[in-house]
PDB file of N, CA and C in Angstrom:
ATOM      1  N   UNK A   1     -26.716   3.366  31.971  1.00  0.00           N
ATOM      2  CA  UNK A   1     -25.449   4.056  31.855  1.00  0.00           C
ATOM      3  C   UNK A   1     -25.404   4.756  30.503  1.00  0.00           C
ATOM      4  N   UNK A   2     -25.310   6.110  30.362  1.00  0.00           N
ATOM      5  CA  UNK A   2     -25.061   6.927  29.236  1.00  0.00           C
ATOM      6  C   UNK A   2     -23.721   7.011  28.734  1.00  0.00           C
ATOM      7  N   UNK A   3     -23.238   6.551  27.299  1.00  0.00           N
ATOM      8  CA  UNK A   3     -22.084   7.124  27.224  1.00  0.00           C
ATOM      9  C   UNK A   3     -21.570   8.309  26.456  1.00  0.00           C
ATOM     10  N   UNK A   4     -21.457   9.246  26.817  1.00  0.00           N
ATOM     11  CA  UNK A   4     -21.115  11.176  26.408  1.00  0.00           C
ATOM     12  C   UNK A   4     -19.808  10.624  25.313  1.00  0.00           C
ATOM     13  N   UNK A   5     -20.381  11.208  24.279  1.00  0.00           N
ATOM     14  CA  UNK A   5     -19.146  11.656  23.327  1.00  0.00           C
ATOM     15  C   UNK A   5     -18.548  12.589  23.099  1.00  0.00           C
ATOM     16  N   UNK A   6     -17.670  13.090  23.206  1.00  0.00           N
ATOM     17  CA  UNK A   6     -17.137  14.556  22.789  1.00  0.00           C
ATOM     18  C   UNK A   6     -17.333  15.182  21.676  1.00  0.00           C
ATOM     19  N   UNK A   7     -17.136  15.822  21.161  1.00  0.00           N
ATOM     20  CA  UNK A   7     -17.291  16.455  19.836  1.00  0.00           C
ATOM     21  C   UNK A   7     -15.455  16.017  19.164  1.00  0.00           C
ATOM     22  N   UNK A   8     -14.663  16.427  20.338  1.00  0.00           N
ATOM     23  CA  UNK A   8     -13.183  15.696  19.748  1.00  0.00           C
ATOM     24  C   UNK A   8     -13.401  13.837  19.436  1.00  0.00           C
ATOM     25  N   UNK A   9     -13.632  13.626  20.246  1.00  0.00           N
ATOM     26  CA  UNK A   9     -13.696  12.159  20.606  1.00  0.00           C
ATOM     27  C   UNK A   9     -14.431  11.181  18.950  1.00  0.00           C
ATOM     28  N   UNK A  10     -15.382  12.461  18.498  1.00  0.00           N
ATOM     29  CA  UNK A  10     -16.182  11.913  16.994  1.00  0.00           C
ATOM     30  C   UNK A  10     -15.640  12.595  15.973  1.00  0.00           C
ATOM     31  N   UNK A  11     -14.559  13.321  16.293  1.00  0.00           N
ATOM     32  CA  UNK A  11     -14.131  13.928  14.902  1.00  0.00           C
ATOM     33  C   UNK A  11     -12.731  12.996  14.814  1.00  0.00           C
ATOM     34  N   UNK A  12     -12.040  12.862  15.883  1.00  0.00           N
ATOM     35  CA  UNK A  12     -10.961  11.605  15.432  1.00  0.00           C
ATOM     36  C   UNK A  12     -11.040  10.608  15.006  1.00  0.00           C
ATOM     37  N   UNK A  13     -12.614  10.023  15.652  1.00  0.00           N
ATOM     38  CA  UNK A  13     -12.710   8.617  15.089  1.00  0.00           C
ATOM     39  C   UNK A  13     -13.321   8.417  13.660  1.00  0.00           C
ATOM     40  N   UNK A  14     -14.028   9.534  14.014  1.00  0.00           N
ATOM     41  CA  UNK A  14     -14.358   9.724  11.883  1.00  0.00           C
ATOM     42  C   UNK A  14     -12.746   9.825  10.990  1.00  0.00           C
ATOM     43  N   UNK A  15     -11.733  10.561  11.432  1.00  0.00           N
ATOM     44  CA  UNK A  15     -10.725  10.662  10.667  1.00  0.00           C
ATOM     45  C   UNK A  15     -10.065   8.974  10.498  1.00  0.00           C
ATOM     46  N   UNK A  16     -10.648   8.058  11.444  1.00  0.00           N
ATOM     47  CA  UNK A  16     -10.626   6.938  10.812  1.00  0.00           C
ATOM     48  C   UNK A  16     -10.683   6.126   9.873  1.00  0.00           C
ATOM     49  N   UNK A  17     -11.944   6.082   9.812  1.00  0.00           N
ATOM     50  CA  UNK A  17     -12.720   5.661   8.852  1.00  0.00           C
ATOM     51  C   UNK A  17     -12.181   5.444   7.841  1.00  0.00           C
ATOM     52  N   UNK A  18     -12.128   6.229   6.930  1.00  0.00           N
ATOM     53  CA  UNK A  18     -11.523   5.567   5.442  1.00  0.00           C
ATOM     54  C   UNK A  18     -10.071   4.426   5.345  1.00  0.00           C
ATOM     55  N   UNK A  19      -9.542   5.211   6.537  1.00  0.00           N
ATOM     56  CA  UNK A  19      -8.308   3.638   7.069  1.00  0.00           C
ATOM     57  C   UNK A  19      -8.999   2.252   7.358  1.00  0.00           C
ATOM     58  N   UNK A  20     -10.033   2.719   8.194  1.00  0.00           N
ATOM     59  CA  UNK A  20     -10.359   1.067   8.645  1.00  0.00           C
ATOM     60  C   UNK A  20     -11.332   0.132   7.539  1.00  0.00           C
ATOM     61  N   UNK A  21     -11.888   0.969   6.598  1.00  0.00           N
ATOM     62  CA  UNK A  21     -12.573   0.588   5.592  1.00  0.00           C
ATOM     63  C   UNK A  21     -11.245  -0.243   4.479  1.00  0.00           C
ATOM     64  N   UNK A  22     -10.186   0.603   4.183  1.00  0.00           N
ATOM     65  CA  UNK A  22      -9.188  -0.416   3.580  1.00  0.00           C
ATOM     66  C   UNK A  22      -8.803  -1.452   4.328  1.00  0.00           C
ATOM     67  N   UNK A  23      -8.186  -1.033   5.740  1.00  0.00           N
ATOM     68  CA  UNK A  23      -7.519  -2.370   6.113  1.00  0.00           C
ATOM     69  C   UNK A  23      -8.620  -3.017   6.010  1.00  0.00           C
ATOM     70  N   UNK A  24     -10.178  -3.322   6.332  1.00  0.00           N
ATOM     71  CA  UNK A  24     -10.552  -4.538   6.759  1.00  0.00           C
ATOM     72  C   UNK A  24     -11.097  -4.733   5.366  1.00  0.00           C
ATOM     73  N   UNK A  25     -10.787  -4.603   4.301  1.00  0.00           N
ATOM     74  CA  UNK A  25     -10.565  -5.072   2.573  1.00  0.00           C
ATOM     75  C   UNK A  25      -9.936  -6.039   2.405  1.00  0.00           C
ATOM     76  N   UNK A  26      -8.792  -5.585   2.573  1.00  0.00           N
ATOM     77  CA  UNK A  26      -7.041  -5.769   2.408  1.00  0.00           C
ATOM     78  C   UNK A  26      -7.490  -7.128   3.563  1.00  0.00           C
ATOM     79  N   UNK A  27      -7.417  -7.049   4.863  1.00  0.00           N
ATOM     80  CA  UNK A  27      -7.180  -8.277   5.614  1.00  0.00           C
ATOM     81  C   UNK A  27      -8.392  -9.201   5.081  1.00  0.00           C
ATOM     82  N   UNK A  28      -9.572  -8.850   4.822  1.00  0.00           N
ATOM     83  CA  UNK A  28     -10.210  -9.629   4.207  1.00  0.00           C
ATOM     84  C   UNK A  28      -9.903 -10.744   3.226  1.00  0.00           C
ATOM     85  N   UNK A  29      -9.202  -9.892   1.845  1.00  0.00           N
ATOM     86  CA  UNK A  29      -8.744 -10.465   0.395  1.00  0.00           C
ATOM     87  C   UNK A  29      -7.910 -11.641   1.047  1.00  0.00           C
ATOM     88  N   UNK A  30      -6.862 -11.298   1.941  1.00  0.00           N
ATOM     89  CA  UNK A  30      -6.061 -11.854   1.961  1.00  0.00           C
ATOM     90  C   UNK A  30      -6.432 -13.559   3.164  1.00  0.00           C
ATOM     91  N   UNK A  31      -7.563 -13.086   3.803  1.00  0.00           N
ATOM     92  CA  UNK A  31      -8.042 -14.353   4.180  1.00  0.00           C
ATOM     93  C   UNK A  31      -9.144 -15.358   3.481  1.00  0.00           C
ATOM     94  N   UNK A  32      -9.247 -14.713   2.465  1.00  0.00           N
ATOM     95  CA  UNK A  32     -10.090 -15.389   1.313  1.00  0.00           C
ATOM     96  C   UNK A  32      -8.772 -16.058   0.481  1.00  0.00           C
ATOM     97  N   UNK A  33      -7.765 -15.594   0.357  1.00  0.00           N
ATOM     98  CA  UNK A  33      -6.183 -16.207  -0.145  1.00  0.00           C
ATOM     99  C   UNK A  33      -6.114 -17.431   0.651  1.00  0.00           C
ATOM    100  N   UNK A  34      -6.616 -16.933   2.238  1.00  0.00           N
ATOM    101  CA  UNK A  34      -5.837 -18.186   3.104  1.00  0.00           C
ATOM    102  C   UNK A  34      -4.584 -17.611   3.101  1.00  0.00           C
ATOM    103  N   UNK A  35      -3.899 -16.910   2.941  1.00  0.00           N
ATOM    104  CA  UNK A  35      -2.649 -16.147   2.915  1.00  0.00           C
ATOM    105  C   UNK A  35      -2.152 -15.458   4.065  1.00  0.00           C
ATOM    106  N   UNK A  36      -3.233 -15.123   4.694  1.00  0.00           N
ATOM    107  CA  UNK A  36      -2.819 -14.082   5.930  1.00  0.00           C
ATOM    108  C   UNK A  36      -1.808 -14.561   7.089  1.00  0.00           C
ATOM    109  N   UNK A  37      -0.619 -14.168   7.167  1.00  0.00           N
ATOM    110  CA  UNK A  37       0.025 -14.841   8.146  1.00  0.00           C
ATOM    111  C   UNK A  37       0.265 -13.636   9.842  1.00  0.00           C
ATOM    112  N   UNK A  38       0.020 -12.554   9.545  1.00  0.00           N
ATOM    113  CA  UNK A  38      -0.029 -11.686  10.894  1.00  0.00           C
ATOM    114  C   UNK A  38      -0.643  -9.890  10.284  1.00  0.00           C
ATOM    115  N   UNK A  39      -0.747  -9.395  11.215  1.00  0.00           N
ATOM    116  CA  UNK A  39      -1.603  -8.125  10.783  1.00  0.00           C
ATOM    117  C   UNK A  39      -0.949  -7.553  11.932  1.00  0.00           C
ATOM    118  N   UNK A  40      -0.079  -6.110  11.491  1.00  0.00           N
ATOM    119  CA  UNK A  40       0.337  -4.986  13.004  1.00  0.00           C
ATOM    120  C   UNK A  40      -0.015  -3.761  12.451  1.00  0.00           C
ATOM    121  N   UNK A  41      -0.890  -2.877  13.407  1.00  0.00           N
ATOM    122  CA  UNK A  41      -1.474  -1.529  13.558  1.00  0.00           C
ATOM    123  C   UNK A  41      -0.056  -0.593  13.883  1.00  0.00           C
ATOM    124  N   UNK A  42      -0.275   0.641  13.234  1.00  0.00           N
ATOM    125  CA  UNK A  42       0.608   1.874  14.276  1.00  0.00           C
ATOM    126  C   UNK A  42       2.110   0.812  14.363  1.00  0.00           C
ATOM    127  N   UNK A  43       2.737   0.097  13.742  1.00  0.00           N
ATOM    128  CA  UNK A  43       4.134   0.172  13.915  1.00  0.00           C
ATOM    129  C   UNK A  43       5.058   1.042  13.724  1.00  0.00           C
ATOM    130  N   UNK A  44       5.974   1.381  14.956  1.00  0.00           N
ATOM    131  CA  UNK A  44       6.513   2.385  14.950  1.00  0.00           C
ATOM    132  C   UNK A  44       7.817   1.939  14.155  1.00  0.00           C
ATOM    133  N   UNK A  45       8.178   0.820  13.801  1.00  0.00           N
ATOM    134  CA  UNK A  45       9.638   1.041  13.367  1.00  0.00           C
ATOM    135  C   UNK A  45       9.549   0.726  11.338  1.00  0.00           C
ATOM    136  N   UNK A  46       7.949   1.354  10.862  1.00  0.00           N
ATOM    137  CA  UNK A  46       8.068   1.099   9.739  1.00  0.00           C
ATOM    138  C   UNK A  46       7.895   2.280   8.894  1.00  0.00           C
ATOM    139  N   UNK A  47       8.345   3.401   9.738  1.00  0.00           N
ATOM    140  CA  UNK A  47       8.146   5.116   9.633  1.00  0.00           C
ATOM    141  C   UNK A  47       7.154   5.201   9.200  1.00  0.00           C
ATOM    142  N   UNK A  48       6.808   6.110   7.983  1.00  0.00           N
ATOM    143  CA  UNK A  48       5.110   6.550   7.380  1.00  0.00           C
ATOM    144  C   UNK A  48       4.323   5.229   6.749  1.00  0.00           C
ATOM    145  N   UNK A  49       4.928   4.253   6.752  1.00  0.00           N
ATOM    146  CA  UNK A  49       3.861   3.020   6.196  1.00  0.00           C
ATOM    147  C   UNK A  49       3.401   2.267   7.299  1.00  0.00           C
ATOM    148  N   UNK A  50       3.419   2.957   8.432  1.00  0.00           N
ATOM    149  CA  UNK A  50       2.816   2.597  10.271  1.00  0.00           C
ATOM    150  C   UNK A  50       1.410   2.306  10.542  1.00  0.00           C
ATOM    151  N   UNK A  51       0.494   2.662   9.236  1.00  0.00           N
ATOM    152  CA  UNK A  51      -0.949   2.304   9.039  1.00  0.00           C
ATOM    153  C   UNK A  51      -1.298   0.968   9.789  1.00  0.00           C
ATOM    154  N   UNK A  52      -0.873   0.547   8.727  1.00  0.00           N
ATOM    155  CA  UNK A  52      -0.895  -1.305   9.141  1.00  0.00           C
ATOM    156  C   UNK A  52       0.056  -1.800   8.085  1.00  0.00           C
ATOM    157  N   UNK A  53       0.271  -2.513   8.501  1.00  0.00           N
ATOM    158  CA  UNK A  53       1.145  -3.832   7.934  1.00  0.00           C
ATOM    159  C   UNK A  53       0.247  -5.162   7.581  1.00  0.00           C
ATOM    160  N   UNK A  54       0.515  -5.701   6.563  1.00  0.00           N
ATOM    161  CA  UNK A  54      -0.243  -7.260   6.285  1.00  0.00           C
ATOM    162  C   UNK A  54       1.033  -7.680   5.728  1.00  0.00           C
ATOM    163  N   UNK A  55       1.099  -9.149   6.759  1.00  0.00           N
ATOM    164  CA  UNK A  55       2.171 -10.288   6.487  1.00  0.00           C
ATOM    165  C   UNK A  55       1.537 -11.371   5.751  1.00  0.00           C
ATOM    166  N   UNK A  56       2.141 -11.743   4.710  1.00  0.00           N
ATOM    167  CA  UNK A  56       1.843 -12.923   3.945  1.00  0.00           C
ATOM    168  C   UNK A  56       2.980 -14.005   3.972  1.00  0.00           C
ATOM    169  N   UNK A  57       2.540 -15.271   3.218  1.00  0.00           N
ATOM    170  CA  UNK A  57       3.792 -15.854   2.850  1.00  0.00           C
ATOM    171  C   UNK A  57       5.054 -15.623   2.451  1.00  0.00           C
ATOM    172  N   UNK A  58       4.604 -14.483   1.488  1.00  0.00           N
ATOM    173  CA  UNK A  58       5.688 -14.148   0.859  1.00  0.00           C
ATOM    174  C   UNK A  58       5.939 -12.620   0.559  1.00  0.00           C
ATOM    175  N   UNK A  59       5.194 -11.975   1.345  1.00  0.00           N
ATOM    176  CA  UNK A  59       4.878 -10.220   0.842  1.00  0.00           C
ATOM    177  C   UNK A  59       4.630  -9.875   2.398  1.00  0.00           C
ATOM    178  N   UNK A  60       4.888  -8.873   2.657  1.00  0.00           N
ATOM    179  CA  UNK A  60       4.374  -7.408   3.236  1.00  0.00           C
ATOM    180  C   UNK A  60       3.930  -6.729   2.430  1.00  0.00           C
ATOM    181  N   UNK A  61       2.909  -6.382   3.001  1.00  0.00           N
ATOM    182  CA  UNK A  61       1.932  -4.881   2.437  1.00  0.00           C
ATOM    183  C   UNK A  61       1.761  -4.211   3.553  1.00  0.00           C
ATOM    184  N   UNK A  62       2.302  -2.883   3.002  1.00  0.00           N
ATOM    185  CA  UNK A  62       2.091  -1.471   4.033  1.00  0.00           C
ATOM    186  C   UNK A  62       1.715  -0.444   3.886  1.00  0.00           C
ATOM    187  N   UNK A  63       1.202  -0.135   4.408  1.00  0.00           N
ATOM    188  CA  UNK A  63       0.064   1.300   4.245  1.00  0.00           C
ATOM    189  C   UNK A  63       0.151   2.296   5.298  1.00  0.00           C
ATOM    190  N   UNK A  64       0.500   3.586   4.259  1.00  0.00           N
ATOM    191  CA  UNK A  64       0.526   4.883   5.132  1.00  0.00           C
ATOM    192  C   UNK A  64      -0.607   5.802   4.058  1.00  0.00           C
ATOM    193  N   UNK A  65      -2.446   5.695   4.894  1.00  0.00           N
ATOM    194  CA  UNK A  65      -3.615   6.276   4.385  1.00  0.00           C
ATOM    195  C   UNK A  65      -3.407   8.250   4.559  1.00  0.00           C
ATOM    196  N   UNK A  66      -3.754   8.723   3.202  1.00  0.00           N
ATOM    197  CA  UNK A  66      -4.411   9.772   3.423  1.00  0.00           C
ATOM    198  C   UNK A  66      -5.592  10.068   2.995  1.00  0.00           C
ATOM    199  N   UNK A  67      -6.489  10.721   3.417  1.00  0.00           N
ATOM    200  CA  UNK A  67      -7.830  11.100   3.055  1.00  0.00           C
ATOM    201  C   UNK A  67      -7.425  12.601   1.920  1.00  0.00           C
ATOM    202  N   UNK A  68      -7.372  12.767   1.197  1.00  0.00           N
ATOM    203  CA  UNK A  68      -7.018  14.346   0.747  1.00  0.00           C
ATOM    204  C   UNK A  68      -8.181  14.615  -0.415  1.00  0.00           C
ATOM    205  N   UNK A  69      -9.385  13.937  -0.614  1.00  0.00           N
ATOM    206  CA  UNK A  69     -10.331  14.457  -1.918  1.00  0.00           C
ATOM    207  C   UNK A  69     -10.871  15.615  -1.118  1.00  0.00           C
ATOM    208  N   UNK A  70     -10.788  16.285  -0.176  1.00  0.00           N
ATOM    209  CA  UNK A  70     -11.414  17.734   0.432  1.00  0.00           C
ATOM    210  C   UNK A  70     -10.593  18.567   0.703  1.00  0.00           C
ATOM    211  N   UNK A  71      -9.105  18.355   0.104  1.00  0.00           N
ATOM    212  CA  UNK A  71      -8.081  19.516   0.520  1.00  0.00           C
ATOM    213  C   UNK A  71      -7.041  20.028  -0.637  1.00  0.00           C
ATOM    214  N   UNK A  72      -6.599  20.857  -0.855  1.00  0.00           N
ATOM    215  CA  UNK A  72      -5.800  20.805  -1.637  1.00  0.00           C
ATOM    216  C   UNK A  72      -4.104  20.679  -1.867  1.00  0.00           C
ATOM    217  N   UNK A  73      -4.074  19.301  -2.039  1.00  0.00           N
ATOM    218  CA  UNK A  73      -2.964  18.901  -2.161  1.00  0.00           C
ATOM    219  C   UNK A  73      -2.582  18.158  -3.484  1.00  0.00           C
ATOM    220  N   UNK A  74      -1.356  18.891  -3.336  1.00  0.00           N
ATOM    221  CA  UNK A  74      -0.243  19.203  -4.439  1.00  0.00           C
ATOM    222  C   UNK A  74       0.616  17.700  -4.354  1.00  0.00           C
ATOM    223  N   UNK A  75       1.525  17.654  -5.620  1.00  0.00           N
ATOM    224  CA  UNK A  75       2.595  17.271  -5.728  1.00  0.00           C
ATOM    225  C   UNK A  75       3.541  17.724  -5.318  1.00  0.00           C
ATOM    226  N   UNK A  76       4.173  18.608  -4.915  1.00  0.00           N
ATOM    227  CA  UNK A  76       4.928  19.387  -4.256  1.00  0.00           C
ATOM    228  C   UNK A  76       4.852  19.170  -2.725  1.00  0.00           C
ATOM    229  N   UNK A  77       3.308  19.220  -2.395  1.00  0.00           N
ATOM    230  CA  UNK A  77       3.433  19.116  -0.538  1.00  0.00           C
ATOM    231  C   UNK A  77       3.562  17.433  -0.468  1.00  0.00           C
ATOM    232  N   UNK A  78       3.241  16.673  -1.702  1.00  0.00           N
ATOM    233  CA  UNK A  78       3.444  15.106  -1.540  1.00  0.00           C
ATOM    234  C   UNK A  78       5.039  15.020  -1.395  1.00  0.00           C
ATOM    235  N   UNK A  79       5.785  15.173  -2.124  1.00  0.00           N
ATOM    236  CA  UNK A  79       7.331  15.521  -2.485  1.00  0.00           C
ATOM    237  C   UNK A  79       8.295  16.300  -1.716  1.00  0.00           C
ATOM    238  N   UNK A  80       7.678  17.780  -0.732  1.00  0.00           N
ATOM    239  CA  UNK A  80       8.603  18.546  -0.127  1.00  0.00           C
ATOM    240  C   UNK A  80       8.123  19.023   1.856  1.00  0.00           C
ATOM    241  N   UNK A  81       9.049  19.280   1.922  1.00  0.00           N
ATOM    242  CA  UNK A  81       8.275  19.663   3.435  1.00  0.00           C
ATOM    243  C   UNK A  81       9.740  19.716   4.321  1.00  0.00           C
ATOM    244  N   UNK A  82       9.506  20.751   5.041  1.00  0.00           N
ATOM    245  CA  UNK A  82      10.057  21.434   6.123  1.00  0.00           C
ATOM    246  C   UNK A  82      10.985  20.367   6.936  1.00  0.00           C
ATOM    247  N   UNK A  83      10.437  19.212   7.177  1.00  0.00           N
ATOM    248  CA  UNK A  83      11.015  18.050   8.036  1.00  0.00           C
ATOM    249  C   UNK A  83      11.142  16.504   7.366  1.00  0.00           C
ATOM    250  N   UNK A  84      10.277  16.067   6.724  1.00  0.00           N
ATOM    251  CA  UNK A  84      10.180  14.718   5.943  1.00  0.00           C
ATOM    252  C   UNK A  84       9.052  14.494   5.376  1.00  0.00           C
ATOM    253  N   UNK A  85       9.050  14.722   4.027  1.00  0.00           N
ATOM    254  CA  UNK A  85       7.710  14.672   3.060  1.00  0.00           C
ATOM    255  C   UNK A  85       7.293  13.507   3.400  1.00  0.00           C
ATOM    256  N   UNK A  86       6.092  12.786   2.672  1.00  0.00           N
ATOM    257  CA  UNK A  86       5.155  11.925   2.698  1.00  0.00           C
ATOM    258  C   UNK A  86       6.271  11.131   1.814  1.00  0.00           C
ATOM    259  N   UNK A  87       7.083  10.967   0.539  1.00  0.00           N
ATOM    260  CA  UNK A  87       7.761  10.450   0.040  1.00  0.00           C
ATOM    261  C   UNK A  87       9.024  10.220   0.762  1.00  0.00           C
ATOM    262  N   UNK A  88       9.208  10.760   1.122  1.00  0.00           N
ATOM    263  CA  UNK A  88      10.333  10.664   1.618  1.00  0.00           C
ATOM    264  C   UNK A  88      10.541   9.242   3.055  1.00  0.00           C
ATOM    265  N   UNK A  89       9.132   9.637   3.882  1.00  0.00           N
ATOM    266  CA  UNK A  89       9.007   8.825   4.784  1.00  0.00           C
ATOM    267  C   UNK A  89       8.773   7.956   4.266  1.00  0.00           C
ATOM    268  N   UNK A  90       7.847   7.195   2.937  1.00  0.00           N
ATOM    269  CA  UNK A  90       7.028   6.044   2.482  1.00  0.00           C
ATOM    270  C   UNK A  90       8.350   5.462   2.177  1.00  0.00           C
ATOM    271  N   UNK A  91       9.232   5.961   1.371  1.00  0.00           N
ATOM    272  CA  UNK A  91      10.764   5.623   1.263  1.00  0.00           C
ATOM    273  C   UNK A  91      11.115   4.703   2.431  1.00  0.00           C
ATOM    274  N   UNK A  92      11.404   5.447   3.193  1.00  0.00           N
ATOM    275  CA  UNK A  92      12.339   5.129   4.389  1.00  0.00           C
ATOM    276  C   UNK A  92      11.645   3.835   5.317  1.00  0.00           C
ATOM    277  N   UNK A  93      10.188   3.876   5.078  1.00  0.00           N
ATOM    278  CA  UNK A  93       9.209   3.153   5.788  1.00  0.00           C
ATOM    279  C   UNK A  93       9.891   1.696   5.051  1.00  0.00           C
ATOM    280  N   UNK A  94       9.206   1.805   4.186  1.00  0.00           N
ATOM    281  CA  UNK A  94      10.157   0.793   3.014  1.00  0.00           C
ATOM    282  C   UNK A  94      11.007   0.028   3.230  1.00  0.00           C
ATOM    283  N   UNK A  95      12.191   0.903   3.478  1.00  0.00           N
ATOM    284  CA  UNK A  95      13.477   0.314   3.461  1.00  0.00           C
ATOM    285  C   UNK A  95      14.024  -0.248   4.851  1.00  0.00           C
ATOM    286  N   UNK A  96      13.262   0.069   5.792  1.00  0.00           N
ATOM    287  CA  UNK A  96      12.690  -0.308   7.143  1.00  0.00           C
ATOM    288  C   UNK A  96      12.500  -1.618   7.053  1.00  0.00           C
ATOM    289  N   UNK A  97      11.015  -1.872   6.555  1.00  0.00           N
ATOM    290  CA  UNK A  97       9.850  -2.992   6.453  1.00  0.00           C
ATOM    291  C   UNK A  97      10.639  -3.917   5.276  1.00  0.00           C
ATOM    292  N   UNK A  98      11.895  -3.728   4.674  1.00  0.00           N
ATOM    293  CA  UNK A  98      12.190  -4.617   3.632  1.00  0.00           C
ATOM    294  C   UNK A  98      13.726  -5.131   4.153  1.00  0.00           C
ATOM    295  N   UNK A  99      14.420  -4.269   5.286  1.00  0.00           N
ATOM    296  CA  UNK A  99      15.404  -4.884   6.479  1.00  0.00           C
ATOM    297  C   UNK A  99      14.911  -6.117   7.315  1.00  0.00           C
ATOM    298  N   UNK A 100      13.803  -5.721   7.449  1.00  0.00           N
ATOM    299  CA  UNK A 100      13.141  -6.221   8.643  1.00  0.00           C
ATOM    300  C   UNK A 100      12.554  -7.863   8.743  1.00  0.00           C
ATOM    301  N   UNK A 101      11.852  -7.774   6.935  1.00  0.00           N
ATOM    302  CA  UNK A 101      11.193  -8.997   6.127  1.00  0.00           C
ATOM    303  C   UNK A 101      12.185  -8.873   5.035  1.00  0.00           C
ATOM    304  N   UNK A 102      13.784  -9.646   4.515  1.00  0.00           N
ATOM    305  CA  UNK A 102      14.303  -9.397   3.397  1.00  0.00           C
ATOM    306  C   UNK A 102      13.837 -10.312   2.696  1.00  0.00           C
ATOM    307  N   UNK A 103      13.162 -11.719   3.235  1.00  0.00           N
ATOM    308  CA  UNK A 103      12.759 -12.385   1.880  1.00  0.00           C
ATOM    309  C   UNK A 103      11.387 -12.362   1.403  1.00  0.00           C
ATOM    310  N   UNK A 104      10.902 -11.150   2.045  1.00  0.00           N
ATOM    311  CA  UNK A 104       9.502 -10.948   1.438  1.00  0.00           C
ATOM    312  C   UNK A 104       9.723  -9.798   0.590  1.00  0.00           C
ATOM    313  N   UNK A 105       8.494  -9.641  -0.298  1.00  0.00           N
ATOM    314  CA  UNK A 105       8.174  -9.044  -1.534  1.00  0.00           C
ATOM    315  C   UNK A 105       7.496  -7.081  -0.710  1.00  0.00           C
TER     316      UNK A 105
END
């Protein structure tokens, strides 16, 4: 059985990559802690910090990855935008993920 890759199919999953190289850091450290208490991908109700999530005892950590050392980006396109900057969402992601977990860090 052959399996055909697309040319789409290897350019998305490369746009991976540098995400899955942190999270499996990050979930690593934190099972060398013994700390790790749950791990969620793509959550939708934690706006731009939807990367992943790592639950600890006492912390959430959330991550919304960009790759940008091949493009040129500004402080300005970090800060402004037509619909909801990257700040703006990491904000809101935040204040989401800190409703959600209030006695975590």
């Amino acid at each position: 059985m052959s399996l055909l890759k697309t040319p789409g199919e290897v350019a998305a999953i490369a746009g991976y990559f540098f995400q899955y190289d942190i999270f499996a850091t990050e979930i690593y450290n934190q099972l060398l802690e013994n700390d790790l208490e749950w791990v969620e991908f793509a959550n939708n109700g934690a706006g731009k910090l939807d990367d992943v999530l790592l639950g600890t005892s006492d912390k959430v950590i959330a991550y919304q990855v960009k790759q940008i050392g091949s493009s040129n980006f500004s402080y300005h396109d970090f800060t402004q935008s037509d619909t909801e900057s990257i700040f703006q969402g990491v904000y809101k992601g935040w204040q989401s993920v800190k409703t959600k977990y209030p006695e975590n860090k």
